[in-house]
PDB file of N, CA and C in Angstrom:
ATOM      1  N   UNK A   1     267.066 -96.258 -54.607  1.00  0.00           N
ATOM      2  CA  UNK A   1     267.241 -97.644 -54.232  1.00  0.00           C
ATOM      3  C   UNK A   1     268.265 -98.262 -55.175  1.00  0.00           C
ATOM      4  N   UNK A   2     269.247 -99.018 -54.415  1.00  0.00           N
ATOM      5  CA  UNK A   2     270.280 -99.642 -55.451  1.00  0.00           C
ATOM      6  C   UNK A   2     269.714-100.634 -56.050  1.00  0.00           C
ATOM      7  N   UNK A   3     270.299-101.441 -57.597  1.00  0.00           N
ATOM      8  CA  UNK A   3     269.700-101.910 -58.113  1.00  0.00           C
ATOM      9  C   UNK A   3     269.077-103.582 -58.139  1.00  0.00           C
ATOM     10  N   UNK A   4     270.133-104.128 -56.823  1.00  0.00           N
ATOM     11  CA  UNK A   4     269.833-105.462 -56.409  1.00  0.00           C
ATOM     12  C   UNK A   4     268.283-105.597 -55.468  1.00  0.00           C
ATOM     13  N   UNK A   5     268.515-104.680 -54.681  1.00  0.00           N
ATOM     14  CA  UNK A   5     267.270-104.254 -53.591  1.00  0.00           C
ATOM     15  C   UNK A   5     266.084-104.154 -53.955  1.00  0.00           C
ATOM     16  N   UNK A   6     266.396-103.294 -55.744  1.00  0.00           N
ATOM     17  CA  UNK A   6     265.152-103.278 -56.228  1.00  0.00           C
ATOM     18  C   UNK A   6     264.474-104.224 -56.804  1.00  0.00           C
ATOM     19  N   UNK A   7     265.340-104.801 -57.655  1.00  0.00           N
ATOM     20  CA  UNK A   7     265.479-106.178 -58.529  1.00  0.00           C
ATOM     21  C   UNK A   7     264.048-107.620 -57.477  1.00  0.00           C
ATOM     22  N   UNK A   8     265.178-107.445 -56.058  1.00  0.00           N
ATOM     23  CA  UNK A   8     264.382-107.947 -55.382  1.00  0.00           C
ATOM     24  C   UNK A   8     263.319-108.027 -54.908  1.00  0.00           C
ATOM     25  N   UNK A   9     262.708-106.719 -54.659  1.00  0.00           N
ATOM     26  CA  UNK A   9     261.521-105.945 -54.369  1.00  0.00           C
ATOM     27  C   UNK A   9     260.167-106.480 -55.720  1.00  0.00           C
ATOM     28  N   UNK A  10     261.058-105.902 -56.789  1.00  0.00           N
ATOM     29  CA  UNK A  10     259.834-105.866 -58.083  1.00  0.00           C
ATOM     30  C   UNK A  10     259.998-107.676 -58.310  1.00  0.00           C
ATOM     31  N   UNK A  11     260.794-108.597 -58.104  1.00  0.00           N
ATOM     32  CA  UNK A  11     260.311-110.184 -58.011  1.00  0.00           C
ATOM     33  C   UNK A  11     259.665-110.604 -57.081  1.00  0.00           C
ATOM     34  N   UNK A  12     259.225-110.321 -55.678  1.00  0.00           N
ATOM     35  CA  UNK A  12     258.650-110.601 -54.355  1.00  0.00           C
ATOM     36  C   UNK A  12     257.315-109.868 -54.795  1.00  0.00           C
ATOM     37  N   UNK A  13     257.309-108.510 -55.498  1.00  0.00           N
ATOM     38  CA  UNK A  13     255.841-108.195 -55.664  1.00  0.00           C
ATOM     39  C   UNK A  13     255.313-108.749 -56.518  1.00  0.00           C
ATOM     40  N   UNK A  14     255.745-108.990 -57.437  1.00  0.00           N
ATOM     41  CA  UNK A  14     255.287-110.024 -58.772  1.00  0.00           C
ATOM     42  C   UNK A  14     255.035-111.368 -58.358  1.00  0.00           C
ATOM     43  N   UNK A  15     255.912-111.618 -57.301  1.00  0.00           N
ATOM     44  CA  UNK A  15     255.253-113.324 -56.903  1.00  0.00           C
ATOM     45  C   UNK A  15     253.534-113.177 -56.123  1.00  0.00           C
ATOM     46  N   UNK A  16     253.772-112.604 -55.509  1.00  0.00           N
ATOM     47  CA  UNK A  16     252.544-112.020 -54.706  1.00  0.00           C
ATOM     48  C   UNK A  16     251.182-111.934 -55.168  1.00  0.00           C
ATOM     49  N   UNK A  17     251.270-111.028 -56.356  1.00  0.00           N
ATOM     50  CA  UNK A  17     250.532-110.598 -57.347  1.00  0.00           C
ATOM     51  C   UNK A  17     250.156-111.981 -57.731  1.00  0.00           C
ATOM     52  N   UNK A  18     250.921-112.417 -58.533  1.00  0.00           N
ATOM     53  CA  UNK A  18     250.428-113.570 -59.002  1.00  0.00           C
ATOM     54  C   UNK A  18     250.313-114.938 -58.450  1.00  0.00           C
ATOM     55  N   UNK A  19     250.446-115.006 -57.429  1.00  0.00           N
ATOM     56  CA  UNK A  19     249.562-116.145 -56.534  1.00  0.00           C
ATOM     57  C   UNK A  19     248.337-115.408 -55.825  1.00  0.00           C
ATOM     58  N   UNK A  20     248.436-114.420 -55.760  1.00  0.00           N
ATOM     59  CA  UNK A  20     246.448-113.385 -55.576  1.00  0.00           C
ATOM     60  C   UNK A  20     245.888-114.347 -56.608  1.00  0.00           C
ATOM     61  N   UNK A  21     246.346-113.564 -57.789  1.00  0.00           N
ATOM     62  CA  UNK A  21     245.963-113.873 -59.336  1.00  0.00           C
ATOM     63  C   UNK A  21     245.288-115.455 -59.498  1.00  0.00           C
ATOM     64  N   UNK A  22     246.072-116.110 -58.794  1.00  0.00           N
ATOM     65  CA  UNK A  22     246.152-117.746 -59.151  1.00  0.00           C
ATOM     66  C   UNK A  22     244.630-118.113 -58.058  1.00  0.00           C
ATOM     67  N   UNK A  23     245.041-117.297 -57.227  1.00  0.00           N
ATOM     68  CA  UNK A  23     244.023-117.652 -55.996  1.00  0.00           C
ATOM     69  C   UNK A  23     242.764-117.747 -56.096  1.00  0.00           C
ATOM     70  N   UNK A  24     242.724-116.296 -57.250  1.00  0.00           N
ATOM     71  CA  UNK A  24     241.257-115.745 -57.189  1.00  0.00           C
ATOM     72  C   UNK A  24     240.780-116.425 -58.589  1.00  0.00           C
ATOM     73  N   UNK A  25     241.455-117.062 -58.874  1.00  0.00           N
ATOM     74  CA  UNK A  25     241.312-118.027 -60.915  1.00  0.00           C
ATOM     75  C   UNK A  25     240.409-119.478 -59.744  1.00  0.00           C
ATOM     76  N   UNK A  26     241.015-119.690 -58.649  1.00  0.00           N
ATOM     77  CA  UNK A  26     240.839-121.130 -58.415  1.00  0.00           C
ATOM     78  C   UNK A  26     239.672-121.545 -57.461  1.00  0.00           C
ATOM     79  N   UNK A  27     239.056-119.659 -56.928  1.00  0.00           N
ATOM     80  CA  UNK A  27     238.069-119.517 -56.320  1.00  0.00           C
ATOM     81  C   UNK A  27     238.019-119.537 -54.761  1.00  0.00           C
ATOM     82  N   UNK A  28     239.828-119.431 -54.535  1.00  0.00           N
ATOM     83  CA  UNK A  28     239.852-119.369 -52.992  1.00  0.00           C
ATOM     84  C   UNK A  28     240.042-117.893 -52.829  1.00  0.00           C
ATOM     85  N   UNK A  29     239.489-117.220 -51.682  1.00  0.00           N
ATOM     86  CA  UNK A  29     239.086-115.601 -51.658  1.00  0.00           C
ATOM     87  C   UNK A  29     240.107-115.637 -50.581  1.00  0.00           C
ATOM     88  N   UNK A  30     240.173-116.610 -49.695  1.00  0.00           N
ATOM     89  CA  UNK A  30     241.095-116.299 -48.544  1.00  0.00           C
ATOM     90  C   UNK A  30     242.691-116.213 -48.978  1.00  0.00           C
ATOM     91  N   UNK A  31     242.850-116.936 -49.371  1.00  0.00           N
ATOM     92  CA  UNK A  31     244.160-117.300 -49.821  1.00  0.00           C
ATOM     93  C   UNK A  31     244.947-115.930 -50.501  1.00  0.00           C
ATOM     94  N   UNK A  32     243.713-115.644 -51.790  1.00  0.00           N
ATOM     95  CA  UNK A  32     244.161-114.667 -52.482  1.00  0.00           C
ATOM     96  C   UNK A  32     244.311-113.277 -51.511  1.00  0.00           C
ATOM     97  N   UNK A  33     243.262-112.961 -50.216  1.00  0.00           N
ATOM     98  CA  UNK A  33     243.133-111.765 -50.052  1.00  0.00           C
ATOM     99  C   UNK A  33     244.212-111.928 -48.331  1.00  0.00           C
ATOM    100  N   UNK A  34     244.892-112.980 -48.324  1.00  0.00           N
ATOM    101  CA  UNK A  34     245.918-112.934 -47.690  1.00  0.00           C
ATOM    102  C   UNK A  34     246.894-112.266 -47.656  1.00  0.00           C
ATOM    103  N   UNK A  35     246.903-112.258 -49.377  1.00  0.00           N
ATOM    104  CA  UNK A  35     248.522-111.731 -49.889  1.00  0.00           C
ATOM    105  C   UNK A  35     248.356-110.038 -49.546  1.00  0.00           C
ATOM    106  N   UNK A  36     247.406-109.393 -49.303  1.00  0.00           N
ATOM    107  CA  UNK A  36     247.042-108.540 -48.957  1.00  0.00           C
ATOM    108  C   UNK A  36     247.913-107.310 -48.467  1.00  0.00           C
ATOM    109  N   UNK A  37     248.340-107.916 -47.198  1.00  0.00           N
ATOM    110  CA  UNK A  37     249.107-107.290 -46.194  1.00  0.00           C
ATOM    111  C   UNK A  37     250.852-106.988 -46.847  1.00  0.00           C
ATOM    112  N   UNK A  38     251.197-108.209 -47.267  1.00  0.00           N
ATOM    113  CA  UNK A  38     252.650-108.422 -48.011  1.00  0.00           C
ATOM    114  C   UNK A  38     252.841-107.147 -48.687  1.00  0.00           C
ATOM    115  N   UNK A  39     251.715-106.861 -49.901  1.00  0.00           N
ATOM    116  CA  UNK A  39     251.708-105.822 -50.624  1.00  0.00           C
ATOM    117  C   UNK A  39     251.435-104.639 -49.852  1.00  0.00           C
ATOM    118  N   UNK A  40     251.141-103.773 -48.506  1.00  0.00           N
ATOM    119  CA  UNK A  40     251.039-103.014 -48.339  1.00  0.00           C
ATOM    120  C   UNK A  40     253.088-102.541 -47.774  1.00  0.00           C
ATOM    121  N   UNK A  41     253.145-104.299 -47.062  1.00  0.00           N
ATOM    122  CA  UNK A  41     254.685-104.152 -46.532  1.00  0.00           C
ATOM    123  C   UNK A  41     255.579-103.768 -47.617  1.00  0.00           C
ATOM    124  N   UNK A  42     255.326-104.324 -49.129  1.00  0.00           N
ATOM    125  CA  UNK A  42     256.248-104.156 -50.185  1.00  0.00           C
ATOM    126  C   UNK A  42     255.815-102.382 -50.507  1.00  0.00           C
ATOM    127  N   UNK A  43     254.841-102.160 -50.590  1.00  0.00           N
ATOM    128  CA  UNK A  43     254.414-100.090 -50.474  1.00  0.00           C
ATOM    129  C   UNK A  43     255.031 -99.068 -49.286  1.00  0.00           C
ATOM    130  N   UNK A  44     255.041 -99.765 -48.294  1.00  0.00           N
ATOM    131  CA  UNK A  44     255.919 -99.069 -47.316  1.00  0.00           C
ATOM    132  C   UNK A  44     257.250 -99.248 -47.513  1.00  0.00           C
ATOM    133  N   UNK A  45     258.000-100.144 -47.548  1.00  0.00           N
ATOM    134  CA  UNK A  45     259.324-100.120 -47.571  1.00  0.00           C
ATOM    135  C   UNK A  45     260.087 -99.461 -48.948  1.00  0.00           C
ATOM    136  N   UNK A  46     259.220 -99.561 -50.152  1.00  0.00           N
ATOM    137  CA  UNK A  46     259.386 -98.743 -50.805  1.00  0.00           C
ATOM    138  C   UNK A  46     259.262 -97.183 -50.703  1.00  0.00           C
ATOM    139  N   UNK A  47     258.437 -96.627 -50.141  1.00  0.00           N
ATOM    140  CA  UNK A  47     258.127 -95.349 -49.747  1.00  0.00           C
ATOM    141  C   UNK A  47     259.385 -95.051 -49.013  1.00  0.00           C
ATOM    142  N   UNK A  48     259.341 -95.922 -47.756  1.00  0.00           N
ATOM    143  CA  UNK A  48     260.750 -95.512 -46.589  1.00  0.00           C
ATOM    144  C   UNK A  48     262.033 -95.381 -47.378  1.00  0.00           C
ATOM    145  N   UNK A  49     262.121 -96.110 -48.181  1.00  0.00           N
ATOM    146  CA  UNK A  49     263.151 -96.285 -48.982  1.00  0.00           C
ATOM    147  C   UNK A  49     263.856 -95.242 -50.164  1.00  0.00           C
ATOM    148  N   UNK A  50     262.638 -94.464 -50.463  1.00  0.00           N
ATOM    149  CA  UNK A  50     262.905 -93.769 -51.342  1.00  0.00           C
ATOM    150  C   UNK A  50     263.022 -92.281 -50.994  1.00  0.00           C
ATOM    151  N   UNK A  51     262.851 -91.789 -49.642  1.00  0.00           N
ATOM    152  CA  UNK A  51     263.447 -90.260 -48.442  1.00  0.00           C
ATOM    153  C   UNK A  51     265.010 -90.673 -48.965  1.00  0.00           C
TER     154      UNK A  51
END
């Protein structure tokens, strides 16, 4: 993966992460277990990405 793509990738998962993070501090379960899906999309496209 070139290094902008990635750059981008590892800031979009880190935002993610940490609004879970924030979610589950503030006692909303939905919110946090929303982000859910995002992170499986940010695991696949990495995977695809890296054939």
């Amino acid at each position: 993966m070139k290094k902008i793509p990635a750059l981008l990738t590892l800031l979009f998962a880190t935002a993610v992460i940490c609004f879970a993070t924030f979610s589950l501090f503030k006692g909303n379960l939905e919110a946090a277990f929303s982000s859910f899906p995002f992170l499986l999309i940010i695991y696949m496209y990495v995977k695809m990405s890296a054939k």
